[in-house]
C-alpha atoms as a PDB file:
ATOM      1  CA  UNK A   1      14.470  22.572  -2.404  1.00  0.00           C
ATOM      2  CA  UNK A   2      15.657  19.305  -3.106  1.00  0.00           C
ATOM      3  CA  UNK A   3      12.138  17.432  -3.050  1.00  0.00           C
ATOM      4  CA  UNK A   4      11.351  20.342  -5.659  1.00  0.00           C
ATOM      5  CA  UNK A   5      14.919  19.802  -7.920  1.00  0.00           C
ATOM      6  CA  UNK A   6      14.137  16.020  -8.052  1.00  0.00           C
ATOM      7  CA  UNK A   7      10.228  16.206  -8.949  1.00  0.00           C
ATOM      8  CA  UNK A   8      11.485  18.556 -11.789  1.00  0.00           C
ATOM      9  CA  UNK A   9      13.672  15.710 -12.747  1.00  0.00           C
ATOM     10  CA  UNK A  10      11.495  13.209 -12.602  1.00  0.00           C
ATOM     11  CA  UNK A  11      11.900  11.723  -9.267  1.00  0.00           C
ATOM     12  CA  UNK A  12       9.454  11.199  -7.724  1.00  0.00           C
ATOM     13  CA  UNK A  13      10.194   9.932  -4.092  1.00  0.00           C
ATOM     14  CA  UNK A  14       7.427   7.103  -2.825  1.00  0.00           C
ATOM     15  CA  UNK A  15       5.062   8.122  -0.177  1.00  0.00           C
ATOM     16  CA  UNK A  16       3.409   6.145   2.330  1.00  0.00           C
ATOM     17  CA  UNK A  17      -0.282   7.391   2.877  1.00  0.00           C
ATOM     18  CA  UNK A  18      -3.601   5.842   3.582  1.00  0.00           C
ATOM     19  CA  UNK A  19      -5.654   4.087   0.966  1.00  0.00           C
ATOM     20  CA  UNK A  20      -8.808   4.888  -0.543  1.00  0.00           C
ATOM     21  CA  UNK A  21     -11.518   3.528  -2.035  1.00  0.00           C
ATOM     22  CA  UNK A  22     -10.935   4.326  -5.756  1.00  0.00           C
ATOM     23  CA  UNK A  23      -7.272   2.205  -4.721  1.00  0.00           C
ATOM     24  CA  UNK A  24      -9.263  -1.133  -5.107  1.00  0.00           C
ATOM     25  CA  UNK A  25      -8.794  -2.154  -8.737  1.00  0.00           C
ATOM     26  CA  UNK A  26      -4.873  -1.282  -8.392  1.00  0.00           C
ATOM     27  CA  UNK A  27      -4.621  -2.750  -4.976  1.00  0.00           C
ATOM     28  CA  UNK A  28      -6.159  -6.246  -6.662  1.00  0.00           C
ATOM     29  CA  UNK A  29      -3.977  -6.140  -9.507  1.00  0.00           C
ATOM     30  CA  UNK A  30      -0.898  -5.853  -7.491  1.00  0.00           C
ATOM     31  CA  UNK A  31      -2.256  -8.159  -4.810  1.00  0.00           C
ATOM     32  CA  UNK A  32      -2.986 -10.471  -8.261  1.00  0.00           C
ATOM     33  CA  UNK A  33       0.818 -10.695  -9.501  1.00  0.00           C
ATOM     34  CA  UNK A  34       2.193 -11.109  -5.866  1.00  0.00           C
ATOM     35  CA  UNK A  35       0.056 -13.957  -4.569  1.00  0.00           C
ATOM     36  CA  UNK A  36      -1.179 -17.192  -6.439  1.00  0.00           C
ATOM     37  CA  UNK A  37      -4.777 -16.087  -5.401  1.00  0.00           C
ATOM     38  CA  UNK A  38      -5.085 -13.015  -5.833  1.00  0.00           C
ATOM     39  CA  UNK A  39      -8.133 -10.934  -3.802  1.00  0.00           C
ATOM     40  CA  UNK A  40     -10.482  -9.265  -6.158  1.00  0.00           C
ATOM     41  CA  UNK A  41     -11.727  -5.894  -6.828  1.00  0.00           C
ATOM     42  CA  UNK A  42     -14.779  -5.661  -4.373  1.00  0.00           C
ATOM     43  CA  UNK A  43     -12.888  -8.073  -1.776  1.00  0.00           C
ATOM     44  CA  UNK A  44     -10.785  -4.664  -1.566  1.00  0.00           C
ATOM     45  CA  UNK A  45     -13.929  -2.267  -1.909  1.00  0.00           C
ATOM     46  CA  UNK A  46     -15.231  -4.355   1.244  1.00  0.00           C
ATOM     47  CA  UNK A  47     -11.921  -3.706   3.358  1.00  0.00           C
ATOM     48  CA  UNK A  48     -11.488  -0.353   2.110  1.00  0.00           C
ATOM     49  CA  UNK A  49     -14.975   0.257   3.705  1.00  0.00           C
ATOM     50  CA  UNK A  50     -14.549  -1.616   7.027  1.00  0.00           C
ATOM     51  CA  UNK A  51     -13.960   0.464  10.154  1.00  0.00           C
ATOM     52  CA  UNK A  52     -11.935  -2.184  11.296  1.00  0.00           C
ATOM     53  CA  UNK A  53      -9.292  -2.960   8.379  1.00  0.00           C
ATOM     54  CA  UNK A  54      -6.349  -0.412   8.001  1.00  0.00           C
ATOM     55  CA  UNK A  55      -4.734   0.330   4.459  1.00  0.00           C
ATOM     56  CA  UNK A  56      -1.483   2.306   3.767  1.00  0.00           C
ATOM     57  CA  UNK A  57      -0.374   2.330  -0.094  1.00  0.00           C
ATOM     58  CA  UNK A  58       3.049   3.676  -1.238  1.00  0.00           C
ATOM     59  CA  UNK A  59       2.589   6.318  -4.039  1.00  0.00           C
ATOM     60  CA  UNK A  60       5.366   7.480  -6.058  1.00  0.00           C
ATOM     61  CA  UNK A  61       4.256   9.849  -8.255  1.00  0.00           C
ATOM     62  CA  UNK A  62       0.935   8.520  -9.424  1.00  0.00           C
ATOM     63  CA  UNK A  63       1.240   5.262  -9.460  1.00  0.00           C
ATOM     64  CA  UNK A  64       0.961   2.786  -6.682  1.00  0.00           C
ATOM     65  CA  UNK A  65       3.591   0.740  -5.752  1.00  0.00           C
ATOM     66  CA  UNK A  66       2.826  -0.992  -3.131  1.00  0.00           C
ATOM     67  CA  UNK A  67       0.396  -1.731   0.241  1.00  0.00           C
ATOM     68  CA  UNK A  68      -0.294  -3.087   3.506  1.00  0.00           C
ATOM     69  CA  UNK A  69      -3.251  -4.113   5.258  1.00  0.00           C
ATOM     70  CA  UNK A  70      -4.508  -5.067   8.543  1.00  0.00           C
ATOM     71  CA  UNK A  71      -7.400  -6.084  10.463  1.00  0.00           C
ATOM     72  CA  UNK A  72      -7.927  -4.598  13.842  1.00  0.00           C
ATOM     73  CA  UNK A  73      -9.873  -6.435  16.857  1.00  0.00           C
ATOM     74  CA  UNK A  74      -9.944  -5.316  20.238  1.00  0.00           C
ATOM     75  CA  UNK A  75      -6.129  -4.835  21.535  1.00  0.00           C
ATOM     76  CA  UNK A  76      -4.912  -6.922  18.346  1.00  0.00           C
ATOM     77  CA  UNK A  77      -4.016  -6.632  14.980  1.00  0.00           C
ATOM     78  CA  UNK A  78      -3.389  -9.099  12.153  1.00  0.00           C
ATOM     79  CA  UNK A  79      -1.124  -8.152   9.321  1.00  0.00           C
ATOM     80  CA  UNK A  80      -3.626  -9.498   6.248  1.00  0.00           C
ATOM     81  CA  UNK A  81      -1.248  -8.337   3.642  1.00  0.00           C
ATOM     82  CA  UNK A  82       1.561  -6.612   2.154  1.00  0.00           C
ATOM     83  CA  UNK A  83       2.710  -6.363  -1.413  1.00  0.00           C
ATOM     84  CA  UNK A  84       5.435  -4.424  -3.877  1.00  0.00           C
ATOM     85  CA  UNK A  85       5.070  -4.407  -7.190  1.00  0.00           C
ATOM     86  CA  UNK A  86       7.810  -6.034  -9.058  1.00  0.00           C
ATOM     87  CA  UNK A  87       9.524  -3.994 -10.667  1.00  0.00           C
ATOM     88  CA  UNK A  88      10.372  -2.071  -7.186  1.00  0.00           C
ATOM     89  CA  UNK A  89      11.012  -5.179  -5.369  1.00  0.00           C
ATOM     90  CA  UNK A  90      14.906  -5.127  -3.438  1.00  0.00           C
ATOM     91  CA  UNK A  91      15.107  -1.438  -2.817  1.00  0.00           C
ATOM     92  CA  UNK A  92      14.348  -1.328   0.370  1.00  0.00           C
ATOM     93  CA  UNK A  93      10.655   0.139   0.019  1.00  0.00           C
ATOM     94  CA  UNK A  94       8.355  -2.008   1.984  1.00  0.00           C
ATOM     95  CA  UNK A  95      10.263  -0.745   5.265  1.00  0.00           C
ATOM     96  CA  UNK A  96       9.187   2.383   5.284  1.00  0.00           C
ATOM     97  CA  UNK A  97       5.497   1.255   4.253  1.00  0.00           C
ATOM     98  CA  UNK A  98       5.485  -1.326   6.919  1.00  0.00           C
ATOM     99  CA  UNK A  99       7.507   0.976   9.887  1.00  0.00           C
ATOM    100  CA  UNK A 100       4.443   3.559   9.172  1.00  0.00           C
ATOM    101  CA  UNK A 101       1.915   0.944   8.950  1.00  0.00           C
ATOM    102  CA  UNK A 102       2.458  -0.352  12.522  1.00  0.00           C
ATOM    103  CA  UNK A 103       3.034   2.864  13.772  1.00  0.00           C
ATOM    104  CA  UNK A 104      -0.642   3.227  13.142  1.00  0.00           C
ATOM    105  CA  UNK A 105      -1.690  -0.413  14.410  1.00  0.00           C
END
């Protein structure tokens, strides 16, 4: 009832959920204005497509707000990335996205 009272609102709480491949222009332009070299467009297509890589974004509502990425060998992973857009930066968000993300590594 509540989750239904605040999307009438508006509010439109952010969900953690696994990337896909249409993600890779947005993930590139947030990647962009987060690092100093940004990864492009089909460096994301290529991850997005790799068995091996894992990609969570955080939705809220439609828009993408943030994502993490890893690469998976063997028994290991490596944390490749992890980004929030600016605007949601300080609130707390990139817990949640990063608590599910290694719950999946």
């Amino acid at each position: 009832m509540c989750r239904w009272l605040a999307t009438l609102f508006g509010f439109h709480p952010p969900i953690v959920e696994e990337a896909i491949l249409r993600d890779a222009p947005w993930l590139s332009q947030l990647h962009s204005a987060s690092f100093p070299r940004g990864w492009g467009v089909n460096e994301f297509e290529q991850m997005l497509l790799d068995r091996n890589t894992l990609t969570h974004r955080l939705r809220q509502g439609r828009h993408i707000i943030g994502f993490s990425i890893s690469r998976l060998a063997a028994d290991e992973a490596e944390i490749l990335s992890i980004a929030i857009t600016v605007k949601k930066r300080g609130q707390g968000l990139s817990r949640e996205l990063l608590h599910t993300h290694l719950g999946y590594l």
